[in-house]
C-alpha atoms as a PDB file:
ATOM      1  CA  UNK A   1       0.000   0.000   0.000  1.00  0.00           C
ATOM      2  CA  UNK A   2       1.337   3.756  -1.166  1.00  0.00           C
ATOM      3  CA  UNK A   3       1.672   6.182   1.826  1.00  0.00           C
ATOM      4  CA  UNK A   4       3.258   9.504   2.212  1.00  0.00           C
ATOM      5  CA  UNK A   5       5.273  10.470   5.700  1.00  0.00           C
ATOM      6  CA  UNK A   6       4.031  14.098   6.730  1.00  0.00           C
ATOM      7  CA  UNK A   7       6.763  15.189   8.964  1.00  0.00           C
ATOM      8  CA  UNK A   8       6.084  12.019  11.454  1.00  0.00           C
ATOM      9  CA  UNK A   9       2.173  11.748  10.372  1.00  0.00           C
ATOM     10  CA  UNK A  10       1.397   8.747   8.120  1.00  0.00           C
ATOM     11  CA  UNK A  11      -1.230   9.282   4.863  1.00  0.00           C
ATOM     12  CA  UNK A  12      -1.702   5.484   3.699  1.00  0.00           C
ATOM     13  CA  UNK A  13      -3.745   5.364   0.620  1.00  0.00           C
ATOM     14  CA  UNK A  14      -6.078   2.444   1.566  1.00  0.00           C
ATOM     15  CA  UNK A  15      -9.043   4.857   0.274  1.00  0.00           C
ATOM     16  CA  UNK A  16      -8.448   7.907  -1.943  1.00  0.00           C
ATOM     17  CA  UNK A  17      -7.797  11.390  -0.162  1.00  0.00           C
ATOM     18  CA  UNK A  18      -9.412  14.667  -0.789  1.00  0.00           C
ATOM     19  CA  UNK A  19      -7.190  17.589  -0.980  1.00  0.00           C
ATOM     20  CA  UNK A  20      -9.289  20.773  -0.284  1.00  0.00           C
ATOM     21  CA  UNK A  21      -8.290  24.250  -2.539  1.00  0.00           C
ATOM     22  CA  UNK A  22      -7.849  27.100  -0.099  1.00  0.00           C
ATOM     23  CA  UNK A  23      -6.888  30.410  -2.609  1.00  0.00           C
ATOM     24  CA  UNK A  24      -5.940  33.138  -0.543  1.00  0.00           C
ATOM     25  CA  UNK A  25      -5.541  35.385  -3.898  1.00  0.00           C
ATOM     26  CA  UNK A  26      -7.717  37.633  -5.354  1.00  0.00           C
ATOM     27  CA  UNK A  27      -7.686  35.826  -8.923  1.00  0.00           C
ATOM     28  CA  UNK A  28      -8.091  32.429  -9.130  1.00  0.00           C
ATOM     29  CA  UNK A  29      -9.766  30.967 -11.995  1.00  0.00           C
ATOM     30  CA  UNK A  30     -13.130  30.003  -9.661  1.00  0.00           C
ATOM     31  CA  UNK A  31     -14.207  33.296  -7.745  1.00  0.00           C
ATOM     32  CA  UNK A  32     -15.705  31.102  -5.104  1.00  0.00           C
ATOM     33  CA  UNK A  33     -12.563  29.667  -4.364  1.00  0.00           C
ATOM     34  CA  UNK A  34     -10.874  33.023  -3.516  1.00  0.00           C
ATOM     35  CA  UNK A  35     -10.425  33.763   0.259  1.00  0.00           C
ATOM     36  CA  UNK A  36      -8.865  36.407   1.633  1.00  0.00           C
ATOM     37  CA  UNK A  37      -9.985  38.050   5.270  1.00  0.00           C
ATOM     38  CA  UNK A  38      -9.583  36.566   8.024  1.00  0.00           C
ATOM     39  CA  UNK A  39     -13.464  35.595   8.130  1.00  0.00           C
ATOM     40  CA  UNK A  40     -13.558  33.583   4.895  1.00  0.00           C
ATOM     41  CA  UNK A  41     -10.335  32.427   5.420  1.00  0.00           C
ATOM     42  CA  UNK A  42     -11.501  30.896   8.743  1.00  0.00           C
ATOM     43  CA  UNK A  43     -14.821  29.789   7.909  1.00  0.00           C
ATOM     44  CA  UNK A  44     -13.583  27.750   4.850  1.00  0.00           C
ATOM     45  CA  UNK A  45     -11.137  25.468   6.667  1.00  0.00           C
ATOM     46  CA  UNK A  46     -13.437  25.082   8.901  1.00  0.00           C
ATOM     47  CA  UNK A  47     -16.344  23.727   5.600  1.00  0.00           C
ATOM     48  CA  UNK A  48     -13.543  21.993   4.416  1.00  0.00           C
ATOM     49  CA  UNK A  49     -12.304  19.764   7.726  1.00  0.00           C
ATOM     50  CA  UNK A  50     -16.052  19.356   8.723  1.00  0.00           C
ATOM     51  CA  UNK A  51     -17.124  17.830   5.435  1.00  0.00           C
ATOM     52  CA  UNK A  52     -14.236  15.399   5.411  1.00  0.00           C
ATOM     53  CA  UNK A  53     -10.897  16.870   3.477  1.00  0.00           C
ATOM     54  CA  UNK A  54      -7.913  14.858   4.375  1.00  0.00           C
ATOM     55  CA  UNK A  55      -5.585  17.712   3.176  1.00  0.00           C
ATOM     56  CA  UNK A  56      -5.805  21.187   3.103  1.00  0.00           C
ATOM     57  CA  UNK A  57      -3.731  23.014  -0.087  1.00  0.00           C
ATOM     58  CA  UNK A  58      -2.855  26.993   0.716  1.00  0.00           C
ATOM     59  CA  UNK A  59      -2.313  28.662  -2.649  1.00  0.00           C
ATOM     60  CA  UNK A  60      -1.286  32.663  -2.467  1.00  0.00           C
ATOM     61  CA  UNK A  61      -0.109  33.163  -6.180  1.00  0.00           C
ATOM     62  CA  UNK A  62      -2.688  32.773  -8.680  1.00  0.00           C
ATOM     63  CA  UNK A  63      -1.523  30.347 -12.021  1.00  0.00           C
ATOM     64  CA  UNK A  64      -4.917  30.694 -13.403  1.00  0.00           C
ATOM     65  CA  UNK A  65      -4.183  30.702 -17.477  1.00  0.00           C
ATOM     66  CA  UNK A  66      -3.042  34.283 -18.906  1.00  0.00           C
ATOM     67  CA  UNK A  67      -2.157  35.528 -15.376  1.00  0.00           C
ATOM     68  CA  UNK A  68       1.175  37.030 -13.899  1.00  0.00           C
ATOM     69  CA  UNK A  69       2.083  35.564 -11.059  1.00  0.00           C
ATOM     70  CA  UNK A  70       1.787  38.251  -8.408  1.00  0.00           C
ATOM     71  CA  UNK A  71       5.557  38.983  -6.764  1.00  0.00           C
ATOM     72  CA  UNK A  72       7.144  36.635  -4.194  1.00  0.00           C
ATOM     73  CA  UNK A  73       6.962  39.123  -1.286  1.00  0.00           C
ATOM     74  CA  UNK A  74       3.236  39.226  -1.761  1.00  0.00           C
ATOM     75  CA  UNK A  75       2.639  35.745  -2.083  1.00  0.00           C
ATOM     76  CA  UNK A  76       4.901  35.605   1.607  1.00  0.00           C
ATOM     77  CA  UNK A  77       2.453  38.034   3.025  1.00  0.00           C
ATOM     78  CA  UNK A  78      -0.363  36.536   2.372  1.00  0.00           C
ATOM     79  CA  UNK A  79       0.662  33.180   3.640  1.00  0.00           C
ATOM     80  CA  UNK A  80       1.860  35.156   6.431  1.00  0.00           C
ATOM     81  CA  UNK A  81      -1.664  36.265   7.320  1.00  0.00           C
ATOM     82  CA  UNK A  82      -3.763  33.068   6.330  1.00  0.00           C
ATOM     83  CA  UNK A  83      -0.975  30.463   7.905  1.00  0.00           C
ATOM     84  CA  UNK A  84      -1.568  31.415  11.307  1.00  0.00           C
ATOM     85  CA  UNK A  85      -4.970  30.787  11.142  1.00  0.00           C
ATOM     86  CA  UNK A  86      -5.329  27.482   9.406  1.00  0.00           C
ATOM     87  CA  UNK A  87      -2.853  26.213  11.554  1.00  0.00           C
ATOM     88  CA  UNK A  88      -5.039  26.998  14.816  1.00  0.00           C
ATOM     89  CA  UNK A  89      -7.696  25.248  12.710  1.00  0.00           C
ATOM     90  CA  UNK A  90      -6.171  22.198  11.294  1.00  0.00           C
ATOM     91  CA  UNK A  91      -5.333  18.923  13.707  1.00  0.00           C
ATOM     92  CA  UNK A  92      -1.643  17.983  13.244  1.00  0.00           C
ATOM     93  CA  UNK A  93      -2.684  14.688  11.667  1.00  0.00           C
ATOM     94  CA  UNK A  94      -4.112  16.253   8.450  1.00  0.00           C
ATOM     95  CA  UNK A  95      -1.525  17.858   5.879  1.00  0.00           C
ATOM     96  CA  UNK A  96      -0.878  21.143   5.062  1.00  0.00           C
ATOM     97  CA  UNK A  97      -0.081  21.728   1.489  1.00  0.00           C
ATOM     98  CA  UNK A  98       1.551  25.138   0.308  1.00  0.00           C
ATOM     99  CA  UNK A  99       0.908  25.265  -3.628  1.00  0.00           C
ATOM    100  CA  UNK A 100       3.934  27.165  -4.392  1.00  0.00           C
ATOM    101  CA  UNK A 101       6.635  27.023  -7.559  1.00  0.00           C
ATOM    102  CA  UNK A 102       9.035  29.291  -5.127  1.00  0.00           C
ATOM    103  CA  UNK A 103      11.562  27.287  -3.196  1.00  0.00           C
ATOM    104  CA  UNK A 104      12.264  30.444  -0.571  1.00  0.00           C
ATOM    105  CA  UNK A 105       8.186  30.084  -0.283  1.00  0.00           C
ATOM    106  CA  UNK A 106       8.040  26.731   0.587  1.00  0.00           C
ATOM    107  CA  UNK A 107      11.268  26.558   3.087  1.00  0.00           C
ATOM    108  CA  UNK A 108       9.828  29.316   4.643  1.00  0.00           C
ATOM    109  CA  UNK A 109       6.008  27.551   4.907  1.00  0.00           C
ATOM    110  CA  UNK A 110       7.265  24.503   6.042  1.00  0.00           C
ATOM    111  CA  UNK A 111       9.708  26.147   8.890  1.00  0.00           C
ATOM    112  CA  UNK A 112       7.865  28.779  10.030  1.00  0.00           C
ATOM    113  CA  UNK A 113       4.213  27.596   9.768  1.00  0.00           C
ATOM    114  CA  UNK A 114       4.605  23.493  10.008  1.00  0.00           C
ATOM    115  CA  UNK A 115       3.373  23.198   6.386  1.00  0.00           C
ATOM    116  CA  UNK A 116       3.695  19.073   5.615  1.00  0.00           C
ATOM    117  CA  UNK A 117       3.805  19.218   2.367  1.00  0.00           C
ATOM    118  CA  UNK A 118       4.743  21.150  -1.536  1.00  0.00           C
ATOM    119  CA  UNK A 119       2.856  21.136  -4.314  1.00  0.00           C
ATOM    120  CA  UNK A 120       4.769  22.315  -7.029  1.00  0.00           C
ATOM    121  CA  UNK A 121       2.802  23.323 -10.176  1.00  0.00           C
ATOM    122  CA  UNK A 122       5.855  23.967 -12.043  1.00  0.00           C
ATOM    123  CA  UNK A 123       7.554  20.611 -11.811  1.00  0.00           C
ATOM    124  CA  UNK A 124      10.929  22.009 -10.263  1.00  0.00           C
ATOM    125  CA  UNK A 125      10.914  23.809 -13.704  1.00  0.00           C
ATOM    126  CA  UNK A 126       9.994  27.639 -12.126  1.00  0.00           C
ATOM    127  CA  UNK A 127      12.936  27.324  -9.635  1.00  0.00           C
ATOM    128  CA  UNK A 128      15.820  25.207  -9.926  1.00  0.00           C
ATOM    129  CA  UNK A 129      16.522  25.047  -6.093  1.00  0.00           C
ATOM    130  CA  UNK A 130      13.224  23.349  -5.625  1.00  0.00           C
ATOM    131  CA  UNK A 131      14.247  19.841  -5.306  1.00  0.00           C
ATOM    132  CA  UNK A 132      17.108  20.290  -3.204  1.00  0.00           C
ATOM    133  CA  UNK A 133      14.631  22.208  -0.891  1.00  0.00           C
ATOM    134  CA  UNK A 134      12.177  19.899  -0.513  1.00  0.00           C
ATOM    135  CA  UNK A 135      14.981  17.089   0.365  1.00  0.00           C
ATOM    136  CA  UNK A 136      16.490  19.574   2.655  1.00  0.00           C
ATOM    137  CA  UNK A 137      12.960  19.869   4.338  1.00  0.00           C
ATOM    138  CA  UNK A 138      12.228  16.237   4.064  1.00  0.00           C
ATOM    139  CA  UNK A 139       8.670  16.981   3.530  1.00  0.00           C
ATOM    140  CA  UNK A 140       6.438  14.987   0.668  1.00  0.00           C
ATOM    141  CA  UNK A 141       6.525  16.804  -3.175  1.00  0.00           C
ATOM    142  CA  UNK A 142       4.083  17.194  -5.424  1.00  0.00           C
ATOM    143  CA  UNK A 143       5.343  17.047  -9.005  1.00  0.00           C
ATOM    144  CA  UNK A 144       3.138  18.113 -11.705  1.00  0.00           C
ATOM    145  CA  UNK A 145       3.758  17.256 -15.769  1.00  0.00           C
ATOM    146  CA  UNK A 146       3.413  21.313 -16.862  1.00  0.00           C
ATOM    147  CA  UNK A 147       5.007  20.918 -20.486  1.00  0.00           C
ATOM    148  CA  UNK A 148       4.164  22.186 -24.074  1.00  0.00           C
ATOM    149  CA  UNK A 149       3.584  18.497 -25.591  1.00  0.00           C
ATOM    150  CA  UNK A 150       3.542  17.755 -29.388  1.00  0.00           C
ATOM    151  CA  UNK A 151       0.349  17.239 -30.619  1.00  0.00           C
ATOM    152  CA  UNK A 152       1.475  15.189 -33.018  1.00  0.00           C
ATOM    153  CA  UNK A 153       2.545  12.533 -29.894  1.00  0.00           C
ATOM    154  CA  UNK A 154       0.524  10.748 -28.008  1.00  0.00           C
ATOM    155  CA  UNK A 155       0.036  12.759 -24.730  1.00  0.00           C
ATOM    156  CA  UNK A 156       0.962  10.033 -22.194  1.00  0.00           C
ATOM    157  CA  UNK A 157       3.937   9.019 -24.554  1.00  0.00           C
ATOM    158  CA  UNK A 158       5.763  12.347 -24.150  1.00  0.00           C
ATOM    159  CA  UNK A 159       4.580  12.192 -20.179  1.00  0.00           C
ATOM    160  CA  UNK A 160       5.810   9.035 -18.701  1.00  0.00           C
ATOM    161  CA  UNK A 161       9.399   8.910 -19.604  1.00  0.00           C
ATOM    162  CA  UNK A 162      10.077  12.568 -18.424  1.00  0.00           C
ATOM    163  CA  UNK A 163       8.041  11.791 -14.892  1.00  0.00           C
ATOM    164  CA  UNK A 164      10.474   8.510 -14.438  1.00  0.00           C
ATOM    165  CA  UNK A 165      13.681  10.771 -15.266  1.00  0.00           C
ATOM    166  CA  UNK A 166      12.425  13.468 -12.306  1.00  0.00           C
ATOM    167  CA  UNK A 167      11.344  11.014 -10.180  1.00  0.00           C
ATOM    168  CA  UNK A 168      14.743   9.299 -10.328  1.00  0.00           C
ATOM    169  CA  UNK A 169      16.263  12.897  -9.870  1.00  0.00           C
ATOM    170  CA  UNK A 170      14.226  13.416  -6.646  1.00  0.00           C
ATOM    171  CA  UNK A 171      15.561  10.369  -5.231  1.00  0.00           C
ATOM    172  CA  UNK A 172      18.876  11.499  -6.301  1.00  0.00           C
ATOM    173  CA  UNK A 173      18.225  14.824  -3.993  1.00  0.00           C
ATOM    174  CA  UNK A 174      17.074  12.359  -1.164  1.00  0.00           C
ATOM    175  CA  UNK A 175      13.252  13.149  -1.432  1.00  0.00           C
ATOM    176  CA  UNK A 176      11.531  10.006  -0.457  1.00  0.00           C
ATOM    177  CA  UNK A 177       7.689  11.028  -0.957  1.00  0.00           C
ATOM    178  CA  UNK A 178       6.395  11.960  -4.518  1.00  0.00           C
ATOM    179  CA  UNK A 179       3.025  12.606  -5.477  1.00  0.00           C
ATOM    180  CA  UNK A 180       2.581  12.389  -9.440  1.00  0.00           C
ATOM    181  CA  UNK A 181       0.093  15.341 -10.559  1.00  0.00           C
ATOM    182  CA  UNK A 182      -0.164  14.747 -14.307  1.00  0.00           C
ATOM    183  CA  UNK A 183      -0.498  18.574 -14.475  1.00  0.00           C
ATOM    184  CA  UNK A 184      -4.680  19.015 -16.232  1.00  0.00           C
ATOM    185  CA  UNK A 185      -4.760  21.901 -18.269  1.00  0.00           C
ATOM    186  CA  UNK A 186      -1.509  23.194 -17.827  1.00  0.00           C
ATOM    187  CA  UNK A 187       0.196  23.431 -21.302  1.00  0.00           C
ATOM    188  CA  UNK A 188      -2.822  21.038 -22.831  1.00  0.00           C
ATOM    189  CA  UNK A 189      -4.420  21.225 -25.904  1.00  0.00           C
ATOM    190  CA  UNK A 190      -8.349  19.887 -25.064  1.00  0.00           C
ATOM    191  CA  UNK A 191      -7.844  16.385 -26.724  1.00  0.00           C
ATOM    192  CA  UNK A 192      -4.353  15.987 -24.510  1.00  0.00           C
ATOM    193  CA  UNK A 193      -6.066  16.830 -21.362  1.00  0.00           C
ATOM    194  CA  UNK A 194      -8.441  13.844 -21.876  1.00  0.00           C
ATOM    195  CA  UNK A 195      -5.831  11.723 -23.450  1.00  0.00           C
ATOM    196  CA  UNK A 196      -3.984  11.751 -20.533  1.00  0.00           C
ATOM    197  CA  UNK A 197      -7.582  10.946 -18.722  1.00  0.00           C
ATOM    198  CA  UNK A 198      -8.411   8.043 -21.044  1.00  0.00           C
ATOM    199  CA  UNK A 199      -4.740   6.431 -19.857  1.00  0.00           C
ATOM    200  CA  UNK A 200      -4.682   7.485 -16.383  1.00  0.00           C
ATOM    201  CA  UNK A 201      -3.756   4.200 -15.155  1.00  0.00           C
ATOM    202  CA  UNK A 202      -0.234   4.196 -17.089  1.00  0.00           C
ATOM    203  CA  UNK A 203       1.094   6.825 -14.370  1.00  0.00           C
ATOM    204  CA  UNK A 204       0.935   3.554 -11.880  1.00  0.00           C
ATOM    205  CA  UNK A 205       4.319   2.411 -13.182  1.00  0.00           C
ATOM    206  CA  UNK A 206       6.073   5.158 -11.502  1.00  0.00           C
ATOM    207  CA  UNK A 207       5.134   3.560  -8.482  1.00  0.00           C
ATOM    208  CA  UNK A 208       3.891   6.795  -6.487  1.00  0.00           C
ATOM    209  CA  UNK A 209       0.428   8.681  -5.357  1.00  0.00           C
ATOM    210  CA  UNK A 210      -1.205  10.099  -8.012  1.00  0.00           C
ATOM    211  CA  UNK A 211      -3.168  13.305  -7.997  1.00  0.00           C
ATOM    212  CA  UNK A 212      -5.303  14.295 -10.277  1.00  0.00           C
ATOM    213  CA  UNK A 213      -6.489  18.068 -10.370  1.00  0.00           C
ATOM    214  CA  UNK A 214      -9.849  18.391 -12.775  1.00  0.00           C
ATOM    215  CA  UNK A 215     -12.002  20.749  -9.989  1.00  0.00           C
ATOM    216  CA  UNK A 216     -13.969  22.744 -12.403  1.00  0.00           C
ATOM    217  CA  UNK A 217     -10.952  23.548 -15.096  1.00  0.00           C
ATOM    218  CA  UNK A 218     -11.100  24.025 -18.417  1.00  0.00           C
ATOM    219  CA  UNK A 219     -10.941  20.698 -19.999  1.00  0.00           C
ATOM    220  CA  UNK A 220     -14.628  20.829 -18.823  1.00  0.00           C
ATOM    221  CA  UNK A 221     -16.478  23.968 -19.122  1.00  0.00           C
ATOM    222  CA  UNK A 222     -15.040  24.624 -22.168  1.00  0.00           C
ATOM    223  CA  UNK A 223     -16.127  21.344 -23.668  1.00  0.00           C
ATOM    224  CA  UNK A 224     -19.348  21.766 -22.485  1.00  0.00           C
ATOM    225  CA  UNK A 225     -19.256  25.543 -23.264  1.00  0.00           C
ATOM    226  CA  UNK A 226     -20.233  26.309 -19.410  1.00  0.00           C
ATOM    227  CA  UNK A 227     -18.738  28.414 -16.725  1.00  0.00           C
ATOM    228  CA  UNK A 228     -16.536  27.366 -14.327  1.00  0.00           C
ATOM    229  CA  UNK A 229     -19.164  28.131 -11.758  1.00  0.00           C
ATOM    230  CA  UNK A 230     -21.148  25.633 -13.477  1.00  0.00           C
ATOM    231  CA  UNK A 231     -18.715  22.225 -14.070  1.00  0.00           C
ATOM    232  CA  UNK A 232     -19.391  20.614 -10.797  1.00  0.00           C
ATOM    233  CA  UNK A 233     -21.319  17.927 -12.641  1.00  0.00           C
ATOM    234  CA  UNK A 234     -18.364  17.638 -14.954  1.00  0.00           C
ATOM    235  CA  UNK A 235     -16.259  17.550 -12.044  1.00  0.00           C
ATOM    236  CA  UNK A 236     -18.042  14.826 -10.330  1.00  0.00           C
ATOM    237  CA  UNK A 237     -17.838  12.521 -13.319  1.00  0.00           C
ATOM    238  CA  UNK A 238     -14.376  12.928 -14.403  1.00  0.00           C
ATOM    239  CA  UNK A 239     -13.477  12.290 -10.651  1.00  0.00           C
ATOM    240  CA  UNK A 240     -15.379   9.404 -11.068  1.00  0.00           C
ATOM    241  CA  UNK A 241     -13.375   8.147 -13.970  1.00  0.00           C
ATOM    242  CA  UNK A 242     -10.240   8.809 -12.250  1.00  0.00           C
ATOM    243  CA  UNK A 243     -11.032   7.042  -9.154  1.00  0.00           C
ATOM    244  CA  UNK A 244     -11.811   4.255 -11.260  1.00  0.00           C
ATOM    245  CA  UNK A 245      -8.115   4.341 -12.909  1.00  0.00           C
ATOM    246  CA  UNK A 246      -6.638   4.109  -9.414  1.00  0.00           C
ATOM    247  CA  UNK A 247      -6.042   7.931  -8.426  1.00  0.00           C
ATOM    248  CA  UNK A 248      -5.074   8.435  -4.498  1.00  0.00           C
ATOM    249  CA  UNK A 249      -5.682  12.130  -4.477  1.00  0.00           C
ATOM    250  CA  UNK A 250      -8.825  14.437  -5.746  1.00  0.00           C
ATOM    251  CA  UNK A 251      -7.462  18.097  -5.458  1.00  0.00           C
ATOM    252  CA  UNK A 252     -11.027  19.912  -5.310  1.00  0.00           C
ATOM    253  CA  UNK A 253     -13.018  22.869  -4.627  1.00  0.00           C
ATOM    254  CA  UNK A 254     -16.113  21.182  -3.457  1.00  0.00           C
ATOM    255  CA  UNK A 255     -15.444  19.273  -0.422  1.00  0.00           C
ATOM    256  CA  UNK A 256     -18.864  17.206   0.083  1.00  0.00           C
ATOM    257  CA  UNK A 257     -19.388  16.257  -3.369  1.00  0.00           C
ATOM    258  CA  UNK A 258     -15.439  14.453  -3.904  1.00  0.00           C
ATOM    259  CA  UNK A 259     -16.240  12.653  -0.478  1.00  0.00           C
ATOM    260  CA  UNK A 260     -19.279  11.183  -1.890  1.00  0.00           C
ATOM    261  CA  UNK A 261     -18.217  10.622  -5.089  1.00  0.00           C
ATOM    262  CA  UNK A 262     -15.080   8.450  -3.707  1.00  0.00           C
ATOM    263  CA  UNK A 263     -17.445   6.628  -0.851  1.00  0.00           C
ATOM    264  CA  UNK A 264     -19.661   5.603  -3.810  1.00  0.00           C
ATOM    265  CA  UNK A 265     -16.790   4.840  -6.327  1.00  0.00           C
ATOM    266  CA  UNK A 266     -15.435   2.562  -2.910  1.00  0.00           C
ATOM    267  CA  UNK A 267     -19.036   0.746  -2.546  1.00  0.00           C
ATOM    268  CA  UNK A 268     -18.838  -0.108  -6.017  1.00  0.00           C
ATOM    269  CA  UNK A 269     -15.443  -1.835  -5.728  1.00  0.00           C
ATOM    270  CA  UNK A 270     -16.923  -3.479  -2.519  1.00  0.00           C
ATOM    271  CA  UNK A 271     -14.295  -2.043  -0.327  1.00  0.00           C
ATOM    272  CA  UNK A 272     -14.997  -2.521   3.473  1.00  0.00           C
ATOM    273  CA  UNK A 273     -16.974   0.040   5.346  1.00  0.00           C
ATOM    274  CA  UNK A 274     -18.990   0.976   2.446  1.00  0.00           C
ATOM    275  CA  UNK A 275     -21.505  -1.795   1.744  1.00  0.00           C
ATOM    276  CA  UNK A 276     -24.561  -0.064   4.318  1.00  0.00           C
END
């Protein structure tokens, strides 16, 4: 059975996790995700742990498509001002993610604040310290596929061989956890995106978590021609699919409706606790 090591807390994988999206930006891609007083801040952790997230994921630099990343100072200060509080909030046995491409950010998240765990959108590719930081902080990585692909190439083709030559590099560095994010939307064409869905299961040679991030992006509403405030239904059934192809992690903006959908996806595979 997979597990990740969270600073002295152990995440087994014997059911699939739910990460829960906390944006404390003003510009994510879903304006109900966005959090930024104290309040909201607050009152979401609070939705999230209550409805059954097994990880929490801090994000305080918006990588929405077409935006500039706001400046590393800022991002600092507002993980300065939401850290506090999540941590009063959050038991020590659930993770705390920072989603961060900054290696200074995570070092100082994961000093300062306790944060458990990076998830690195970039792929080490934003900051070439990264993986040396995260070994030096011994804390779980999240490495996310964020490449221009050839569409001329099968999608999981061009994938697989360059996730086995960084996962080999981050065992190089001496970083012992790796969570495989296969990176939706970032750098996809449509038909890659769900490529990559259609052969989910592949990832399993690399022998490592894998998280898949669909909440409500774009490889839904604009297939459907919807509104990201609208593709929770879409949501729902390509989490579905993915549970089905063995993912371990749903990184999601609706809390209640990923729990379900995984205690459902569970019953059907007649795994123990779920047949009432």
């Amino acid at each position: 059975m997979l597990s990740i090591n969270c600073r002295g807390n152990l995440l087994t994988f014997d059911v699939p996790r739910i990460m829960g999206i906390l944006n404390v930006t003003t510009d994510s891609f879903f304006a109900e995700s966005r959090r930024f007083s104290e309040q909201d801040i607050a009152s979401h952790v609070q939705y999230m742990l209550e409805n059954g997230a097994d990880i929490i994921d801090v994000g305080a630099c918006s990588t929405r498509p077409d935006s500039k990343p706001v400046e590393e100072a800022e991002e600092v200060e507002r993980l300065k001002k939401s850290l506090p509080i999540i941590r009063r909030l959050v038991p020590e046995n659930i993770p705390i993610s920072v989603d961060t491409f900054r290696s200074g950010v995570a070092k100082m998240c994961v000093e300062k604040y306790g944060v458990t765990l990076v998830n690195d959108i970039s792929g080490g590719k934003a900051d070439k310290e990264m993986f040396r930081t995260v070994a030096q902080l011994n804390v779980p990585y999240v490495l996310t596929y964020n490449q221009a692909m050839d569409e001329k190439m099968p999608a999981m083709t061009q994938m697989l061989p360059e996730l086995a030559r960084q996962v080999a590099q981050l065992r190089e560095y001496g970083v012992n956890d790796v969570i495989i994010d296969p990176g939706f939307g970032f750098q996809k064409t449509l038909g890659q995106n769900y490529d990559v869905m259609n052969r989910l299961e592949l990832l399993h040679e690399l022998q490592c978590p894998l998280l898949v991030g669909i909440s409500r992006k774009s490889m839904i509403h604009k297939l459907l021609h919807i509104t990201p405030d609208q593709a929770l239904n879409g949501t729902t059934v390509l989490h579905t699919v993915a549970l089905q192809k063995g993912a371990h992690i749903l990184r999601v903006h609706d809390v209640r409706e990923a729990v379900e959908c995984v205690r459902i996806v569970e019953a059907l595979n007649g795994s123990p606790g779920n047949s009432n």
